[in-house]
C-alpha atoms as a PDB file:
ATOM      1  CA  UNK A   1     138.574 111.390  80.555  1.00  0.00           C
ATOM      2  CA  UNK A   2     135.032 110.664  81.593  1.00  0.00           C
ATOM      3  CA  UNK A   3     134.647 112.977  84.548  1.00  0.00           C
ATOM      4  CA  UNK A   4     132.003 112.101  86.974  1.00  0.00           C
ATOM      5  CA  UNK A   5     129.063 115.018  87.606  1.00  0.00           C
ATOM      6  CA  UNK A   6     128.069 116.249  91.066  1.00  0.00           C
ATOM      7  CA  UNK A   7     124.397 115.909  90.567  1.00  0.00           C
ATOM      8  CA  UNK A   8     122.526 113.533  87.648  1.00  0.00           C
ATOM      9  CA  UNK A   9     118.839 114.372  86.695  1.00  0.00           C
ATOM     10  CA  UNK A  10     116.966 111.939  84.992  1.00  0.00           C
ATOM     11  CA  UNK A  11     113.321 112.309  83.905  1.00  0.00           C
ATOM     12  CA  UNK A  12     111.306 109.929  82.107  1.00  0.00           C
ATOM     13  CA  UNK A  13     109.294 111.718  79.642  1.00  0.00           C
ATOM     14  CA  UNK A  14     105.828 110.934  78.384  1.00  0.00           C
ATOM     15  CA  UNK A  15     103.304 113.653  77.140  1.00  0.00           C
ATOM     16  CA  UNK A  16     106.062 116.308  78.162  1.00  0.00           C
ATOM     17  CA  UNK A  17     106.091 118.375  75.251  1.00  0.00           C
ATOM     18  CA  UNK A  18     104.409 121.522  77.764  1.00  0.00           C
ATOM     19  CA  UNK A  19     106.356 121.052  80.564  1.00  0.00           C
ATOM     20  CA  UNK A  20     110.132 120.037  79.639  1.00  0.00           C
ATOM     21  CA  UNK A  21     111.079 123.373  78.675  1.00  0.00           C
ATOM     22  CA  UNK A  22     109.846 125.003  81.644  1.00  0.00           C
ATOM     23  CA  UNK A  23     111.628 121.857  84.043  1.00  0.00           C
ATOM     24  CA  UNK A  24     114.762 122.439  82.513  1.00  0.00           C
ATOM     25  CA  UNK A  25     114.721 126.620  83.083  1.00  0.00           C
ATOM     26  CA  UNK A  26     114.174 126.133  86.427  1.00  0.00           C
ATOM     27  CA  UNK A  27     116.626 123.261  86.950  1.00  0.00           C
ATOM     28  CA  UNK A  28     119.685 125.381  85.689  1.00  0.00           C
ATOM     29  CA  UNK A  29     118.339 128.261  88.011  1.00  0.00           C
ATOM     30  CA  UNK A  30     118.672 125.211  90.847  1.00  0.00           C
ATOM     31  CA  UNK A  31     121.784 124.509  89.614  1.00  0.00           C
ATOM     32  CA  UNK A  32     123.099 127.683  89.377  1.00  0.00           C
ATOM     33  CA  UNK A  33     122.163 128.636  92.658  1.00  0.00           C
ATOM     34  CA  UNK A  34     123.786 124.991  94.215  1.00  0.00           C
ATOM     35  CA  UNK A  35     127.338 125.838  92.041  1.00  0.00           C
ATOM     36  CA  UNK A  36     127.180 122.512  91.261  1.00  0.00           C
ATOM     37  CA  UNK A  37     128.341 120.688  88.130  1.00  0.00           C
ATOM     38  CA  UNK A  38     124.858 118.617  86.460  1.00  0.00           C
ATOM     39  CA  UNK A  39     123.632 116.623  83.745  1.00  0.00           C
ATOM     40  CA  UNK A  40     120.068 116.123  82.871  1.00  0.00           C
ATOM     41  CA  UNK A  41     118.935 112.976  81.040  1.00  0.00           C
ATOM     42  CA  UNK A  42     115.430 113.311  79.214  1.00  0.00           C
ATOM     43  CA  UNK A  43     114.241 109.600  78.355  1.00  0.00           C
ATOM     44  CA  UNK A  44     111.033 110.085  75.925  1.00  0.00           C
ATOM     45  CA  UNK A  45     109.201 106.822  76.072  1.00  0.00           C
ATOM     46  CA  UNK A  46     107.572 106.799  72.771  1.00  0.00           C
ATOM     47  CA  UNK A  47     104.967 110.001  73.550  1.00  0.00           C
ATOM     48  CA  UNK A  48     102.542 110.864  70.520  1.00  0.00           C
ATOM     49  CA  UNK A  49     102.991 114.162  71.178  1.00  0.00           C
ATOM     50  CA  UNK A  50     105.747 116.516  70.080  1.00  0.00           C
ATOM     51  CA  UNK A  51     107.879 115.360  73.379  1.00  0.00           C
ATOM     52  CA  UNK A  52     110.759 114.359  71.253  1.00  0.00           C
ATOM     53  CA  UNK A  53     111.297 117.116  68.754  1.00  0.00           C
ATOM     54  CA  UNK A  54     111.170 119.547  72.089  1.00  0.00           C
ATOM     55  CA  UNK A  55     114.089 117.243  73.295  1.00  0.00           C
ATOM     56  CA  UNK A  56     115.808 117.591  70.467  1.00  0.00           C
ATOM     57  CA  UNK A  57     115.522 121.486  70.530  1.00  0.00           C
ATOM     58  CA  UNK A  58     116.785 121.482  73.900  1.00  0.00           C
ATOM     59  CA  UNK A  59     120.257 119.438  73.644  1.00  0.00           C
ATOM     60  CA  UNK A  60     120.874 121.506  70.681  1.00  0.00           C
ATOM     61  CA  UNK A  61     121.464 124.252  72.825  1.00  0.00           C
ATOM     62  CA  UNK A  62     122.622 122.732  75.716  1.00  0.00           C
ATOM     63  CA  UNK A  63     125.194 120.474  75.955  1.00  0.00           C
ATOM     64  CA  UNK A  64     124.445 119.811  79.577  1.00  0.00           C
ATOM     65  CA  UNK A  65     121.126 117.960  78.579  1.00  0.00           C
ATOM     66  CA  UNK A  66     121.052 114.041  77.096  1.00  0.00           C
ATOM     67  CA  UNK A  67     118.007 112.896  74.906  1.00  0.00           C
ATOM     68  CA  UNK A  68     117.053 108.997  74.848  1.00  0.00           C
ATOM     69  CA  UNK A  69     114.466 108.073  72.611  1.00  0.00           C
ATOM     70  CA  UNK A  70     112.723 104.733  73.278  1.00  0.00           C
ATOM     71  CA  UNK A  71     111.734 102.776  69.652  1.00  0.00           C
ATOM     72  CA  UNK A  72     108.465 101.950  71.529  1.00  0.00           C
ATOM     73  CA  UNK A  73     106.659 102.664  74.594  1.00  0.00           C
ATOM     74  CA  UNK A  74     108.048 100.438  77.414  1.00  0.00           C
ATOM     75  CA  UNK A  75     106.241 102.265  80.382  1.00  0.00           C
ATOM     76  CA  UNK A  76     107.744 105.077  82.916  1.00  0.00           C
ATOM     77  CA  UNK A  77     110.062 102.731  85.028  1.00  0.00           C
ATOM     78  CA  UNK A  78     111.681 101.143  81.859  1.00  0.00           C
ATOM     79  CA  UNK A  79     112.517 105.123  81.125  1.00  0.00           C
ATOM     80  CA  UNK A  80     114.042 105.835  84.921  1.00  0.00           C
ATOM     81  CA  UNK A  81     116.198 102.612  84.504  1.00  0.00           C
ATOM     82  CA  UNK A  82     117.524 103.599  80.818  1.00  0.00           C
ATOM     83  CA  UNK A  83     118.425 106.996  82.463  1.00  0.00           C
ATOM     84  CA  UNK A  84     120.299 105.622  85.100  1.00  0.00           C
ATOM     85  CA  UNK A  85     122.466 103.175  83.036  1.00  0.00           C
ATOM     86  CA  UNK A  86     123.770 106.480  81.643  1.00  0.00           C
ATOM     87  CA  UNK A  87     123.709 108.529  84.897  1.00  0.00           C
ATOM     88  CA  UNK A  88     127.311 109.442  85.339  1.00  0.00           C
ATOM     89  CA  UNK A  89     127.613 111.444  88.795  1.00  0.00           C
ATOM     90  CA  UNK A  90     128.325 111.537  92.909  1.00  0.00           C
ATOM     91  CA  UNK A  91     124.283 111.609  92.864  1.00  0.00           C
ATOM     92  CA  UNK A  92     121.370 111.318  91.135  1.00  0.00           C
ATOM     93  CA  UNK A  93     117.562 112.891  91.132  1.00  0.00           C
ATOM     94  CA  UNK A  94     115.013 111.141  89.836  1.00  0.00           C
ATOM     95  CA  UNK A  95     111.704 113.150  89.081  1.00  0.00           C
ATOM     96  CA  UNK A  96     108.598 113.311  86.634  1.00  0.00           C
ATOM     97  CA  UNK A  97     108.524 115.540  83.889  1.00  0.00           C
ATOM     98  CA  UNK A  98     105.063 116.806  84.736  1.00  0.00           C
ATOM     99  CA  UNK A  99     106.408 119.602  87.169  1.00  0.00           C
ATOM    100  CA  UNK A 100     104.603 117.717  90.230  1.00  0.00           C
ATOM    101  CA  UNK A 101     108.222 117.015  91.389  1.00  0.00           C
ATOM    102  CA  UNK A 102     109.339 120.665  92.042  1.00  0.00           C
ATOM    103  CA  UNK A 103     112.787 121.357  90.753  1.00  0.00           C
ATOM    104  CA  UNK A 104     113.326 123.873  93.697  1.00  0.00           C
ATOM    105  CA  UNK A 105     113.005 120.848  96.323  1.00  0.00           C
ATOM    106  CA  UNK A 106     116.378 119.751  95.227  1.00  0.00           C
ATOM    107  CA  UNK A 107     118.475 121.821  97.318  1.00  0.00           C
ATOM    108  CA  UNK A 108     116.951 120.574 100.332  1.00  0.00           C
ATOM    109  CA  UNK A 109     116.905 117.000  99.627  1.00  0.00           C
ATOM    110  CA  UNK A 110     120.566 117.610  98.550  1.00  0.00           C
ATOM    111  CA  UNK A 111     121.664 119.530 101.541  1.00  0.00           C
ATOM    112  CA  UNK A 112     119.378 116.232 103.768  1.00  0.00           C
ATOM    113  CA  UNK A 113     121.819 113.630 101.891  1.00  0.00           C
ATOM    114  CA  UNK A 114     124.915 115.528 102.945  1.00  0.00           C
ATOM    115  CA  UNK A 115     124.110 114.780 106.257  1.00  0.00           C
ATOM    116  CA  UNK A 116     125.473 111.209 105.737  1.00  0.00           C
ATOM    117  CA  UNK A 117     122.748 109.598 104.418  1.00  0.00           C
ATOM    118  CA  UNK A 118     122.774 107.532 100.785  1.00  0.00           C
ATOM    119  CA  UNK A 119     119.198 108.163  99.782  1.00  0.00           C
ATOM    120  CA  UNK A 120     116.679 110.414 100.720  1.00  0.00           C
ATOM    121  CA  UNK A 121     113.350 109.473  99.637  1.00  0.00           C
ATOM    122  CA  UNK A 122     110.857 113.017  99.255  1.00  0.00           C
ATOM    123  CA  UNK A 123     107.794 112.431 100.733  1.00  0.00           C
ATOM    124  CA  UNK A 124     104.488 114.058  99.775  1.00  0.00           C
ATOM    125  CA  UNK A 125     102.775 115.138 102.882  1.00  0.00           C
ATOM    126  CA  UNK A 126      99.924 117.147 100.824  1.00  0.00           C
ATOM    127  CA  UNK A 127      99.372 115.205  97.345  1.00  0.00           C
ATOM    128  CA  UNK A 128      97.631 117.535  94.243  1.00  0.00           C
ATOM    129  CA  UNK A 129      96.315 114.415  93.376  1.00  0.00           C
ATOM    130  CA  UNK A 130      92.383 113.166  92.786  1.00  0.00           C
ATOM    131  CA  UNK A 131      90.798 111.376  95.356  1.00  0.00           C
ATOM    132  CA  UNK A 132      90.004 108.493  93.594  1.00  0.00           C
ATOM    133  CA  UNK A 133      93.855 108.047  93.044  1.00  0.00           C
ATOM    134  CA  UNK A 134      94.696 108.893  96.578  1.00  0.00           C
ATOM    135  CA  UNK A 135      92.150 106.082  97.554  1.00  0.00           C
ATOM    136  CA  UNK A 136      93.836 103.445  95.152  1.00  0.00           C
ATOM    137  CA  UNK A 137      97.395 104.449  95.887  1.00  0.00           C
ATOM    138  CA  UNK A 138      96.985 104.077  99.061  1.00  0.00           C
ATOM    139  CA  UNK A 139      94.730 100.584  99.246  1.00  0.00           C
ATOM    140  CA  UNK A 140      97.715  99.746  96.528  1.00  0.00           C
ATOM    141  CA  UNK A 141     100.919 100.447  98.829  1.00  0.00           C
ATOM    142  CA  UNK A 142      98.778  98.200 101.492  1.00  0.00           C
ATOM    143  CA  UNK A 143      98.316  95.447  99.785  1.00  0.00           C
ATOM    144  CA  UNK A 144     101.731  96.070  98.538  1.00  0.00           C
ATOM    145  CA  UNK A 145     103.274  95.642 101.926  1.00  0.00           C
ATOM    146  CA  UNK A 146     101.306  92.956 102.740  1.00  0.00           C
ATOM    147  CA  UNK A 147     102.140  90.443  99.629  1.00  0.00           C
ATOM    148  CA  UNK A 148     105.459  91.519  99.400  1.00  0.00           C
ATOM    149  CA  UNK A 149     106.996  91.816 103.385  1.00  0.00           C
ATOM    150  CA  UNK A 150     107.773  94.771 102.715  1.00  0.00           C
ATOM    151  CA  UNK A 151     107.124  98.679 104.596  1.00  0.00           C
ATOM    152  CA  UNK A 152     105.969 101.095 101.490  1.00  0.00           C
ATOM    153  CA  UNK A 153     104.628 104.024 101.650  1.00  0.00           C
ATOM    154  CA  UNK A 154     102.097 105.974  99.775  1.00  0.00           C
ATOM    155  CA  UNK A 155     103.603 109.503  99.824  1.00  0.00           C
ATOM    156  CA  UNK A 156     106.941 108.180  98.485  1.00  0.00           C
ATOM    157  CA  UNK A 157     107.494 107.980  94.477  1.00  0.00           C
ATOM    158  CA  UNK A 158     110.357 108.273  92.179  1.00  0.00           C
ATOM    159  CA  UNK A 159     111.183 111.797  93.744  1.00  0.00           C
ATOM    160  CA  UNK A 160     114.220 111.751  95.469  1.00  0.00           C
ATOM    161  CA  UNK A 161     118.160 111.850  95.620  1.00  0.00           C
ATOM    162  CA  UNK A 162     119.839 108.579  95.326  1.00  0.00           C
ATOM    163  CA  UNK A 163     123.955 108.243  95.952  1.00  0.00           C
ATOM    164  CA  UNK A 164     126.149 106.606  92.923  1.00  0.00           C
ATOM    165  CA  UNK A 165     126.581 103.337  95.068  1.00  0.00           C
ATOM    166  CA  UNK A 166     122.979 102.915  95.351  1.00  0.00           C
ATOM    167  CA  UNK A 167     122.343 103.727  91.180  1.00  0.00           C
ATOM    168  CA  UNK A 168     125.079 100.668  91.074  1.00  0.00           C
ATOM    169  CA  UNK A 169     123.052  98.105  93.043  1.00  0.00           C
ATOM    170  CA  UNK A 170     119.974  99.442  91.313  1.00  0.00           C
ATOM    171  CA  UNK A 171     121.680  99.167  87.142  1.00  0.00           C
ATOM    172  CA  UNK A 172     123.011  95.483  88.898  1.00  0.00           C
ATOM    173  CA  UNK A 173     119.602  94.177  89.605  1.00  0.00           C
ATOM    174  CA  UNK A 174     118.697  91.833  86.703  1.00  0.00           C
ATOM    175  CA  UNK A 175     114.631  91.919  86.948  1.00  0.00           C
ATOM    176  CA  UNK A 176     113.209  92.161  83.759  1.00  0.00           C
ATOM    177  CA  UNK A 177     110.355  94.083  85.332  1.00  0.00           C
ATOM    178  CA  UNK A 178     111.089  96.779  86.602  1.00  0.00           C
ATOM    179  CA  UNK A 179     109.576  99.268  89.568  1.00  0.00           C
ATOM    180  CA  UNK A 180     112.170 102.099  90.840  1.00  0.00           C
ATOM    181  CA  UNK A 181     110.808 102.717  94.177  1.00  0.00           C
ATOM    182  CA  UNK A 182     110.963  99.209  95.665  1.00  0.00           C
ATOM    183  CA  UNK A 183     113.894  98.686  93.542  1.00  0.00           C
ATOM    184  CA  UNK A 184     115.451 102.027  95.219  1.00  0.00           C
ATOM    185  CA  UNK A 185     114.026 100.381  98.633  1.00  0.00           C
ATOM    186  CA  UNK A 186     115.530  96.501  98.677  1.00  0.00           C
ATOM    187  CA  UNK A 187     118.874  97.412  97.735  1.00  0.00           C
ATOM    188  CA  UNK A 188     119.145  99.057 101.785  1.00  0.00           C
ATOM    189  CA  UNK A 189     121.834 101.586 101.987  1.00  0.00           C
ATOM    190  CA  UNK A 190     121.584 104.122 104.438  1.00  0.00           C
ATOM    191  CA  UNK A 191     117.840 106.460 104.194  1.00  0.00           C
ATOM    192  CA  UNK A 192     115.743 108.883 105.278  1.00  0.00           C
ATOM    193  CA  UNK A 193     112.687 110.803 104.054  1.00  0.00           C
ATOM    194  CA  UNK A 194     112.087 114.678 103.592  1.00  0.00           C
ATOM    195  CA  UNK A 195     108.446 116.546 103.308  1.00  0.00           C
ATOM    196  CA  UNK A 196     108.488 118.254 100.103  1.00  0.00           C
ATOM    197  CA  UNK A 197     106.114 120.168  98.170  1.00  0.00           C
ATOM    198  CA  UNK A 198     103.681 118.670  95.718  1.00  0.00           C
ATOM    199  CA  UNK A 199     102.931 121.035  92.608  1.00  0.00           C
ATOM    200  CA  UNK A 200      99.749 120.625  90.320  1.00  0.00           C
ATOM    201  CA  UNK A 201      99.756 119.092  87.381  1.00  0.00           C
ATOM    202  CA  UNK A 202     100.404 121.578  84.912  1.00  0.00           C
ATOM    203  CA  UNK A 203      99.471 120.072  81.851  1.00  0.00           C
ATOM    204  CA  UNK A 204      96.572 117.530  81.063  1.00  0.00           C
ATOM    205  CA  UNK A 205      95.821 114.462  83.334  1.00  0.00           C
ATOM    206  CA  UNK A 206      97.974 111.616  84.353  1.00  0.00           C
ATOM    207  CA  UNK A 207      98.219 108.979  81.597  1.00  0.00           C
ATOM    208  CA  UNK A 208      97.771 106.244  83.843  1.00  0.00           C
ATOM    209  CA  UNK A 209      94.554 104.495  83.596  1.00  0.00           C
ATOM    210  CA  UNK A 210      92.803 102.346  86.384  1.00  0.00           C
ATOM    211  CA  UNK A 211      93.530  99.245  84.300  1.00  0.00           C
ATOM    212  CA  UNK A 212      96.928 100.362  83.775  1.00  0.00           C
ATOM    213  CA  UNK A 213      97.782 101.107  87.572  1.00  0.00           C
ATOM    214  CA  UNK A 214      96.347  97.046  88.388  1.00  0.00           C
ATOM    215  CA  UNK A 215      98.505  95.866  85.688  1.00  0.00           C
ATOM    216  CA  UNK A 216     101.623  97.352  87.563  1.00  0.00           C
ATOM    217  CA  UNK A 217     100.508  96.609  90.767  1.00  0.00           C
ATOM    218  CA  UNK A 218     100.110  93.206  89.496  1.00  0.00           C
ATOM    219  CA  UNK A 219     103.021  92.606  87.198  1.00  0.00           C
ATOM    220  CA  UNK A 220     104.931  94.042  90.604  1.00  0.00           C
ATOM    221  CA  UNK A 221     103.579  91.822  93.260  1.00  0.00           C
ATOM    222  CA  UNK A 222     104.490  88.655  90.984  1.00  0.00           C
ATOM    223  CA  UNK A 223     107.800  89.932  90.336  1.00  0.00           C
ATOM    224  CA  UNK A 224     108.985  91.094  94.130  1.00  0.00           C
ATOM    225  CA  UNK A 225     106.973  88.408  95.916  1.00  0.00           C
ATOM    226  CA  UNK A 226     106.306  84.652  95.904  1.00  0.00           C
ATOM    227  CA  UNK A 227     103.743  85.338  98.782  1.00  0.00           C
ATOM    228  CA  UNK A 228     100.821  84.912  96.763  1.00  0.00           C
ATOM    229  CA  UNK A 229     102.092  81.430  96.106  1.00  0.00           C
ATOM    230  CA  UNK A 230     102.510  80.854  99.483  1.00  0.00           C
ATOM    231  CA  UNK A 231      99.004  82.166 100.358  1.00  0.00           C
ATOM    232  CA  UNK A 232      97.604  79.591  98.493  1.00  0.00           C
ATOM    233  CA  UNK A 233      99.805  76.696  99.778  1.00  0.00           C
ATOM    234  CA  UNK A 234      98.189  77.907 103.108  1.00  0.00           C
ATOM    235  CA  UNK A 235      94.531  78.329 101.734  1.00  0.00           C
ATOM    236  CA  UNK A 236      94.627  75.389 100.311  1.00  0.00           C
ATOM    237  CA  UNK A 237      95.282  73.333 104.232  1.00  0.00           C
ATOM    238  CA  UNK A 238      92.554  75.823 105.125  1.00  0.00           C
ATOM    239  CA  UNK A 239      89.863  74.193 102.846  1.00  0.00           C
ATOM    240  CA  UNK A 240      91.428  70.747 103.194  1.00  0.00           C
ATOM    241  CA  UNK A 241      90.807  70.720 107.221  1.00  0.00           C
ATOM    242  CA  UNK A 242      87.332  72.263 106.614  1.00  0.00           C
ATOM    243  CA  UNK A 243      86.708  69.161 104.540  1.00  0.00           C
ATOM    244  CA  UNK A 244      87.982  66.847 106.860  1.00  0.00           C
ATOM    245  CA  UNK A 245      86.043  68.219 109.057  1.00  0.00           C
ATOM    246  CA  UNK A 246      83.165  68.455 107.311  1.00  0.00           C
ATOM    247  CA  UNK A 247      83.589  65.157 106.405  1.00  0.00           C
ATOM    248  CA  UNK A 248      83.619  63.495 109.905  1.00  0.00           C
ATOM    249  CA  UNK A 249      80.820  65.549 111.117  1.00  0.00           C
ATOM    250  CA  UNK A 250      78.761  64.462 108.290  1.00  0.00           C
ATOM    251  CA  UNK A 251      79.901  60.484 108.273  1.00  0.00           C
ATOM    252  CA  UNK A 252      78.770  60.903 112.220  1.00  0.00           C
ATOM    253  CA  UNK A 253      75.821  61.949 111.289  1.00  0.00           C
ATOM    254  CA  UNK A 254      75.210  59.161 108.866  1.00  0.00           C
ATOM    255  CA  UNK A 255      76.190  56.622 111.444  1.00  0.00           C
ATOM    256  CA  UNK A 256      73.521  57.871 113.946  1.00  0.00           C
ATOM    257  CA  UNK A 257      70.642  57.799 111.181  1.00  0.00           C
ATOM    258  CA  UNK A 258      70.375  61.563 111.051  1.00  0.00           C
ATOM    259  CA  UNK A 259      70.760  61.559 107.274  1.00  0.00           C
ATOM    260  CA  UNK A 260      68.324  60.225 105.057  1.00  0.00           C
ATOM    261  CA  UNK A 261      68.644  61.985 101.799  1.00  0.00           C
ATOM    262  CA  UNK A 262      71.925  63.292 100.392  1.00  0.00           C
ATOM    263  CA  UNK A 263      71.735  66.661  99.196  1.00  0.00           C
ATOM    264  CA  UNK A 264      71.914  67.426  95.615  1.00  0.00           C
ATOM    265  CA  UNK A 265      72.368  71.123  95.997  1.00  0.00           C
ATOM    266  CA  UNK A 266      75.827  70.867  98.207  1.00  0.00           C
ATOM    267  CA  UNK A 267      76.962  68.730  96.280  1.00  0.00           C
ATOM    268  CA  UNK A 268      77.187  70.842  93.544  1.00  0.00           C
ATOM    269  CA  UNK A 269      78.093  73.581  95.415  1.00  0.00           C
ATOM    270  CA  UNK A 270      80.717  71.954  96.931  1.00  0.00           C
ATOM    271  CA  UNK A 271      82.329  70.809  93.277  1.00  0.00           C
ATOM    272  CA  UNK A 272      81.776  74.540  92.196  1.00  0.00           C
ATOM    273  CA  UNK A 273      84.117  75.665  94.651  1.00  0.00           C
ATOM    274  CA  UNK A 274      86.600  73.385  94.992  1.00  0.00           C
ATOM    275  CA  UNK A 275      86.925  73.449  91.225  1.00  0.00           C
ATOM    276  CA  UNK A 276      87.422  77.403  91.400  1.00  0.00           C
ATOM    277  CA  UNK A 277      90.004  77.071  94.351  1.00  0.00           C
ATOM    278  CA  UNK A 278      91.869  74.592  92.343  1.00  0.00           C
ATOM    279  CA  UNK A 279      92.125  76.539  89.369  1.00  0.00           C
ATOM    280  CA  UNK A 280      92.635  79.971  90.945  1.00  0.00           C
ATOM    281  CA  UNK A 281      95.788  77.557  92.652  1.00  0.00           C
ATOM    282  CA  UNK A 282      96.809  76.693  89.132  1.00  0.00           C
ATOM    283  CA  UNK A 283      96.194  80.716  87.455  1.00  0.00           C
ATOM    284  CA  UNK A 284      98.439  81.713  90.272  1.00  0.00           C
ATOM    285  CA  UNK A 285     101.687  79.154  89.561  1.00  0.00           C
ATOM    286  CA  UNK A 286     100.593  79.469  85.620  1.00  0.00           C
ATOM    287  CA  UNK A 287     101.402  83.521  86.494  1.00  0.00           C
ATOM    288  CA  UNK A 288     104.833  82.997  88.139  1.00  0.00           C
ATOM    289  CA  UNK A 289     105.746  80.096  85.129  1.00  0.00           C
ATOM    290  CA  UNK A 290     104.920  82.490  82.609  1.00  0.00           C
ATOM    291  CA  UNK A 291     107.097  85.395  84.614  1.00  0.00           C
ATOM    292  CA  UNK A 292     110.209  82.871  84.233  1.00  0.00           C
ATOM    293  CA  UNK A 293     109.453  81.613  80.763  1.00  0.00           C
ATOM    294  CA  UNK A 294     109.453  85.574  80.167  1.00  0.00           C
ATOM    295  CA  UNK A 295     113.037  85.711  82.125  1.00  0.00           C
ATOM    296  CA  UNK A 296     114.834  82.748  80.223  1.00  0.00           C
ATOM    297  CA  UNK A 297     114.317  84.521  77.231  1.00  0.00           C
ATOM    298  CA  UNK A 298     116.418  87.340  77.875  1.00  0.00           C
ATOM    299  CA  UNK A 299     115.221  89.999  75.708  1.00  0.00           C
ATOM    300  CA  UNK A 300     115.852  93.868  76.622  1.00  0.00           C
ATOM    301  CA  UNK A 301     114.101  95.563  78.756  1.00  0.00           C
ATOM    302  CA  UNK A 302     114.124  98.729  76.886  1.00  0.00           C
ATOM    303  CA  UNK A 303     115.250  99.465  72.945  1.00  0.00           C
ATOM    304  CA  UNK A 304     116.970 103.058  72.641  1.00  0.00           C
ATOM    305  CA  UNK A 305     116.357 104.104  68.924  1.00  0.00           C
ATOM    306  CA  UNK A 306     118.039 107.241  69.314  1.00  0.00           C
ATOM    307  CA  UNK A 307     119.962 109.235  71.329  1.00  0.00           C
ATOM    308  CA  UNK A 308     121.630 112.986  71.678  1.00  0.00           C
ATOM    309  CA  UNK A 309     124.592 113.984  73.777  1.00  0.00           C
ATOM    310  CA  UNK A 310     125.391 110.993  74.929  1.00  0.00           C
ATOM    311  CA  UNK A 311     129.125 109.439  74.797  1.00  0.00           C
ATOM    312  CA  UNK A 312     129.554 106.189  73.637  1.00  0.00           C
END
């Protein structure tokens, strides 16, 4: 009989071969300390490095530990929701394998949930981040909000303790893309939010690139919002009652005499503009068209290639 666990880790795994060793030491001193039964789900997401062969050392050992092996990279979030289709307890932790999530927090974001509440997001008062990336997360989780009608918040990540009902809704969701903590955040359930220490990276820099942090805040604002559609629905009235009035102001004008040449130069402007604002309107449905044409073909979101300690 497939017993359920007390406590599920899962950790997407990218560039880990440094760290995962250390993480899972000091998870099974956690662990150890909690009494509590655990599983811990590694999902390597296609790393160059040796991230997979360290894995593989590891479950040898212990039978406690899972490896998934993506057969490509499909990008950290793909990796959290591959781990939680084979999450099997009461409750689940979700944290990076880079050791900025410290494994010692768990006890106190465990002990918070046991206070009735189904999630309990941990919140980074003091990020060991650079300032660059504290600027951009934070212009990001604004802009976020904004286009999506939603409340995020910049010192919230994956980090946290999530109950089994709320890993349900999440595994139930059918978006092809995928984003864990607004995911984690529109299912509801009952939440709160604990300050937690933020280590220092201990290995190497974060892989994600400028370009690749707009392509996820992208790719996430078309797939949580239809806002930006509705933005330009509005923008467009905008510039069509500026015209009008433009328009009568002008044919006044031409009635009383006050025009005598027509001006070359606005008129191109004007066609320069309106052009742009009608194909920025027709980029943004393109976008959303090309989201669903993505949908209706109903490929995976992820491709496991192999994995270790895992029933079937």
């Amino acid at each position: 009989m497939n017993t359920r666990k007390d406590i599920s880790i899962v950790v997407p795994v990218y560039y880990g071969d440094n760290t995962i060793e250390e993480l899972v030491v000091r998870l099974q001193k956690v662990f150890f300390i909690l009494k509590k039964d655990f599983e811990i789900i590694l999902v390597e997401d296609f790393s160059p490095d040796q991230s997979w062969e360290k894995i593989q050392a590891i479950c040898e050992v212990n039978n406690f530990v899972k490896g998934i092996k993506f057969s490509r990279n499909f990008g950290q979030h793909y990796a959290i929701a591959a781990g939680l289709k084979f999450a099997n307890a009461e409750w689940t932790v979700v944290m990076d394998c880079d050791l900025q999530d410290i494994p010692e927090e768990i006890p106190k974001l465990y002990e918070k949930a046991n206070e009735g509440y189904d999630i309990v997001f941990a919140q980074r008062t003091v990020r060991r981040d650079g300032y660059l990336k504290k600027i951009f997360s934070k212009l990001f989780y604004k802009v976020f909000s904004y286009l999506t009608d939603t409340s995020q918040d910049a010192s919230i990540a994956n980090f946290g303790i999530y109950n089994y009902k709320v890993i349900n809704a999440i595994n139930a969701m059918g978006d092809s893309i995928r984003y864990f903590p607004t995911m984690a955040q529109w299912v509801g359930f009952k939440s709160s939010k604990l300050e937690v220490a933020h280590g220092k990276r201990e290995d190497g820099k974060s892989t994600y690139t400028y370009s690749k942090l707009f392509s996820l805040a992208f790719n996430n604002i078309i797939a949580f919002s239809d806002k930006p559609l509705r933005i330009t629905v509005k923008f467009g009235f905008l510039i069509s009652g500026i015209s009008g009035i433009s328009g009568i102001f002008y044919l006044i004008k031409y009635f009383k005499g006050d025009i005598e040449v027509l001006g070359f130069t606005s008129l191109i402007i004007a066609l320069f503009f309106l052009s742009g604002i009608i194909i920025l309107v027709l980029g943004v449905i393109g976008v959303y068209l090309g989201k669903a044409f993505d949908k209706l073909k109903n490929r995976p979101t992820y491709i496991i290639e192999k994995n270790i300690n895992i029933e079937k």
